[in-house]
N, C-alpha and C. Protein backbone atom coordinates (compact mmCIF):
# COMPACT_ATOMS: atom_id res chain seq x y z
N UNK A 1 154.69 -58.51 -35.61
CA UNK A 1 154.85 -57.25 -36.27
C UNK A 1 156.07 -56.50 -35.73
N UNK A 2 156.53 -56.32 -34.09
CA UNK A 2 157.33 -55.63 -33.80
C UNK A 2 159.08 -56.25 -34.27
N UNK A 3 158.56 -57.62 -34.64
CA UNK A 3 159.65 -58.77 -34.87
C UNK A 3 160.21 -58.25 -36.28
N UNK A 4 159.35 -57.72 -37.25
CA UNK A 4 159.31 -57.52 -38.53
C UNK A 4 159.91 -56.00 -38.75
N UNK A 5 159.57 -55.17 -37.74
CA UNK A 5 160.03 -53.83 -37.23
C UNK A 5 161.53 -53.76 -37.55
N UNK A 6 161.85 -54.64 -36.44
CA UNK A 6 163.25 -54.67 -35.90
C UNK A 6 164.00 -54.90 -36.97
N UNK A 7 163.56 -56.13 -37.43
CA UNK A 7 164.60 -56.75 -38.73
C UNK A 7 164.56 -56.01 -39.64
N UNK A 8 163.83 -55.24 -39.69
CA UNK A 8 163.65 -53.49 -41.22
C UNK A 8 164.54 -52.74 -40.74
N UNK A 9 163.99 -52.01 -39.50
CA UNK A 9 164.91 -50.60 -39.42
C UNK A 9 165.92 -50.70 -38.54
N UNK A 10 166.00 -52.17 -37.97
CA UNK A 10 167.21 -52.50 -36.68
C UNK A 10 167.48 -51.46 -35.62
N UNK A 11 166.01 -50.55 -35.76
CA UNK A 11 165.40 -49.95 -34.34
C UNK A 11 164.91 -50.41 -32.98
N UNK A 12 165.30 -49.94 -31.89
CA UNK A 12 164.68 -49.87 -30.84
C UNK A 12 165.49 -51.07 -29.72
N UNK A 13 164.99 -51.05 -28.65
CA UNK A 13 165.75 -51.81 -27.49
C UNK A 13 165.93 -53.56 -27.55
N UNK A 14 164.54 -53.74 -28.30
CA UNK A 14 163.76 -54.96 -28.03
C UNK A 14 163.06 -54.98 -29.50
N UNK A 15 162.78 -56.38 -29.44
CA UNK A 15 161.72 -56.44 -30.82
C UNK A 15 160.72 -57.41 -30.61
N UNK A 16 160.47 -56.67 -29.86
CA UNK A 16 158.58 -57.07 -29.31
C UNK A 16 157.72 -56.34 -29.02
N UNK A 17 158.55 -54.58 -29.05
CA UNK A 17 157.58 -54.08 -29.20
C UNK A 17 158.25 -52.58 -29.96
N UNK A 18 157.56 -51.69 -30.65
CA UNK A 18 157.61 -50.54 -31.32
C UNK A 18 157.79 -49.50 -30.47
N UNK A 19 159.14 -48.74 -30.55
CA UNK A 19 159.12 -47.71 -29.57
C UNK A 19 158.51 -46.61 -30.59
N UNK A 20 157.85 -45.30 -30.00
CA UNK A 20 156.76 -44.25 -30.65
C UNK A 20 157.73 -43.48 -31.35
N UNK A 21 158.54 -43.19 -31.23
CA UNK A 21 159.48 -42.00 -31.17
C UNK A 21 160.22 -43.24 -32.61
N UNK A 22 160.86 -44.21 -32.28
CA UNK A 22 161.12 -44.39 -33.74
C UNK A 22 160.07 -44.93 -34.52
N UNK A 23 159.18 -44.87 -34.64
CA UNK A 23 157.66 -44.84 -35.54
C UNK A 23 158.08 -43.61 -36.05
N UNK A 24 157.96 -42.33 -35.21
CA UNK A 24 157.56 -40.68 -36.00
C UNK A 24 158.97 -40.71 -36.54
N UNK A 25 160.14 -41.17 -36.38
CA UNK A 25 160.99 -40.94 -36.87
C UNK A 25 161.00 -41.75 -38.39
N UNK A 26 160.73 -43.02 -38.10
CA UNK A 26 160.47 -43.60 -39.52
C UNK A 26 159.48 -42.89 -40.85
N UNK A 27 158.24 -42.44 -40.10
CA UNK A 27 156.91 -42.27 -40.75
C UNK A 27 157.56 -40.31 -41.24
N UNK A 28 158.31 -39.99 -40.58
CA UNK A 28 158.91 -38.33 -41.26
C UNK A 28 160.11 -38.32 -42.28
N UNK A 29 160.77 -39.70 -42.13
CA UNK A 29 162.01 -40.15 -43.19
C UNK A 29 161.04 -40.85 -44.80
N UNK A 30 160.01 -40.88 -44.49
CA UNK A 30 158.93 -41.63 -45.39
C UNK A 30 158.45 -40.69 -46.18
N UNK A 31 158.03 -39.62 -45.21
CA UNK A 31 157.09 -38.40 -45.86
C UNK A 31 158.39 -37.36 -46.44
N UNK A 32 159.39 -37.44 -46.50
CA UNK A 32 160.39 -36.83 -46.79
C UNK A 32 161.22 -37.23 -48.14
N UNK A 33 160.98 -38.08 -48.22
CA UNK A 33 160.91 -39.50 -49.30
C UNK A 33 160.21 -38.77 -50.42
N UNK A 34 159.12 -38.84 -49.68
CA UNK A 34 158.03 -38.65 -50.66
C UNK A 34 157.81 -37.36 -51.17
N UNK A 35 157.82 -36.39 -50.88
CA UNK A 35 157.97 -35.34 -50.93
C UNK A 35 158.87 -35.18 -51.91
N UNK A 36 160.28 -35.67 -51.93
CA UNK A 36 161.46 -35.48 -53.28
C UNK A 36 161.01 -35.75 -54.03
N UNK A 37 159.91 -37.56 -54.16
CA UNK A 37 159.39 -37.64 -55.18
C UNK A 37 158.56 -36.80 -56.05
N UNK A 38 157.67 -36.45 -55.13
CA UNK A 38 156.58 -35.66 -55.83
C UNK A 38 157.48 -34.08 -56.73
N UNK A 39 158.39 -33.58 -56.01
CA UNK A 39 159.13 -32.71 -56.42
C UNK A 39 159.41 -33.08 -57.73
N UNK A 40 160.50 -33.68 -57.84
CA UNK A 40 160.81 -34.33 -59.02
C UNK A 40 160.01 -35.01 -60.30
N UNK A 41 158.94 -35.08 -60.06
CA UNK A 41 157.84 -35.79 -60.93
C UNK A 41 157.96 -34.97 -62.27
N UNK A 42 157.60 -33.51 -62.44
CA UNK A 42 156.88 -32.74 -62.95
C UNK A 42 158.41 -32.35 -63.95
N UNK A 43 160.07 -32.54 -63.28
CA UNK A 43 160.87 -32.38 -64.26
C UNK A 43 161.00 -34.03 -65.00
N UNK A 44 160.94 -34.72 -64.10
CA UNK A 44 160.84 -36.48 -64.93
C UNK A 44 159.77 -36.17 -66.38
N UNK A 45 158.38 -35.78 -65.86
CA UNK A 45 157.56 -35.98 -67.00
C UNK A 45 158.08 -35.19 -68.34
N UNK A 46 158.27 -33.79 -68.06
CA UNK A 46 159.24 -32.84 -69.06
C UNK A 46 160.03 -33.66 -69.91
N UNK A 47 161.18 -34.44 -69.13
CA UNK A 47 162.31 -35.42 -69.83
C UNK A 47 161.95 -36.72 -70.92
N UNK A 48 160.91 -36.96 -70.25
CA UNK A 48 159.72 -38.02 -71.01
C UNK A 48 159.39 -37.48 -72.20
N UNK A 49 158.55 -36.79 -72.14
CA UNK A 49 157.79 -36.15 -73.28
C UNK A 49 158.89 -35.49 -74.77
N UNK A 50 160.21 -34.88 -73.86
CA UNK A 50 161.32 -34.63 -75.00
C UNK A 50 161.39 -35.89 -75.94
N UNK A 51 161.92 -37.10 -74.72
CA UNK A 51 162.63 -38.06 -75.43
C UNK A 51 161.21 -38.62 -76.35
N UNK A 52 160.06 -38.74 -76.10
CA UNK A 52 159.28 -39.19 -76.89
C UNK A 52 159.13 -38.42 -78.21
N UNK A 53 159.04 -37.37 -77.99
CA UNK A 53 159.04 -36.16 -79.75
C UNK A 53 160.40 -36.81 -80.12
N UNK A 54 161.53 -36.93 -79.38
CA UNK A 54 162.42 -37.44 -80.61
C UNK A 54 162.56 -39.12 -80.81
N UNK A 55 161.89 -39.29 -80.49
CA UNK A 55 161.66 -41.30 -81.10
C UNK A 55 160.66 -40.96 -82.03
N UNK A 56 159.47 -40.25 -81.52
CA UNK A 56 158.22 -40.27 -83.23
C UNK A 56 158.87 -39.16 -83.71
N UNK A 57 159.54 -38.71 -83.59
CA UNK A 57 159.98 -37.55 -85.00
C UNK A 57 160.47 -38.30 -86.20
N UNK A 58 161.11 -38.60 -86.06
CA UNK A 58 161.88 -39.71 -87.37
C UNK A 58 160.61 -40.56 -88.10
N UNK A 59 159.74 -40.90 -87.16
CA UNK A 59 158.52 -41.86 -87.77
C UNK A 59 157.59 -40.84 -88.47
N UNK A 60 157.73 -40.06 -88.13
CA UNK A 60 156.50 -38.99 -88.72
C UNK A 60 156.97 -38.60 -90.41
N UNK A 61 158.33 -38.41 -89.76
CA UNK A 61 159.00 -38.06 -90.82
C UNK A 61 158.88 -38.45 -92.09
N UNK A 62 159.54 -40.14 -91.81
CA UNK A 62 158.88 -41.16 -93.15
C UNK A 62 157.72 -41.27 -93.59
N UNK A 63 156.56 -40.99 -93.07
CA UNK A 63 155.11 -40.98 -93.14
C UNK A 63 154.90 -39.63 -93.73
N UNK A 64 155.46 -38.55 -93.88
CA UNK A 64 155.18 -37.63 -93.90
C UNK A 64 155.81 -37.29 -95.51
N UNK A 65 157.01 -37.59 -95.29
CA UNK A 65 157.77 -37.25 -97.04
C UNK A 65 157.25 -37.75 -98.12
N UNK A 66 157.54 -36.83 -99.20
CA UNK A 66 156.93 -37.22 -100.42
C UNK A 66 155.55 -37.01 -100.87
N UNK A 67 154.86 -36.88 -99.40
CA UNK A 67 153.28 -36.94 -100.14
C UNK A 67 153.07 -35.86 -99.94
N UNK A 68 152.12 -35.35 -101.07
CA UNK A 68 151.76 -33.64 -101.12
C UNK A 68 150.46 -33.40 -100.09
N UNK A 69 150.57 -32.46 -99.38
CA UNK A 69 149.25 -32.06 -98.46
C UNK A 69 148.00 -32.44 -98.63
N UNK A 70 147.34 -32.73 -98.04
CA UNK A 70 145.80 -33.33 -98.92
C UNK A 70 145.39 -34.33 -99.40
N UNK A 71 146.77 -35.21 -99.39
CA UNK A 71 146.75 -36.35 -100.52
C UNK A 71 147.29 -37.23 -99.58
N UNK A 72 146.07 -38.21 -99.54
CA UNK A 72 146.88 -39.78 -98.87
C UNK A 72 148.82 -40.37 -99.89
N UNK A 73 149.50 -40.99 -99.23
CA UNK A 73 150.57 -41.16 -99.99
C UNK A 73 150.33 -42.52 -100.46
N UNK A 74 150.46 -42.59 -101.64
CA UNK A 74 150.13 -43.56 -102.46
C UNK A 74 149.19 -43.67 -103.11
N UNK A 75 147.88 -42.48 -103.44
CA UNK A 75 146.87 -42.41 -103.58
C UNK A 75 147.19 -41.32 -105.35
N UNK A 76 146.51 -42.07 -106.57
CA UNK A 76 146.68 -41.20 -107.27
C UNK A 76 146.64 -39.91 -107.43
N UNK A 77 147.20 -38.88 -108.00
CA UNK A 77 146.67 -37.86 -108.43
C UNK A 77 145.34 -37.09 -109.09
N UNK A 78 144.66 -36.53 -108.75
CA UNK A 78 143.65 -36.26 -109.51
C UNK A 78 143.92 -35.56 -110.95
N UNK A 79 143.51 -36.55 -112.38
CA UNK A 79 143.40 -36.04 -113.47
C UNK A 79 144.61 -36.90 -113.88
N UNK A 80 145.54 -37.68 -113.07
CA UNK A 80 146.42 -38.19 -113.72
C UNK A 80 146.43 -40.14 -114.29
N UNK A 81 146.49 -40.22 -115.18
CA UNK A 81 146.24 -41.56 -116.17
C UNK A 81 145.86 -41.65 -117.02
């Protein structure tokens, strides 16, 4: 494990064993990490949700034209034939 350490963060004297101090230093560059992420989430999802209204907008669109309110499209008129 400390072998696996070393070759990641190319921390410490030796790699046989985990010095503490670069642990908290790793494990606060992690939580710091993470933290941007979580920040950022909530404008990502915003950006999402735009670009999705404008990909089904156009689809709605075609589905939507031509047919009068109330009325499946393609579905006769009532009283008409």
């Amino acid at each position: 494990m400390a072998q696996d350490w070393h070759a990641a963060f190319h921390l410490g004297s030796s790699d046989r064993r985990i010095d503490v101090v670069d642990a908290f230093g790793v494990a606060v560059v992690c939580i710091q990490a993470l933290e941007r992420r979580i920040t950022q989430l909530p404008e990502d999802l915003h950006t999402r949700r735009l670009q999705l209204r404008e990909t089904t907008a156009p689809q709605h669109a075609q589905t939507d034209s031509g047919a009068p309110k109330g009325r499946a499209q393609g579905a006769p008129a009532v009283g008409s034939g």
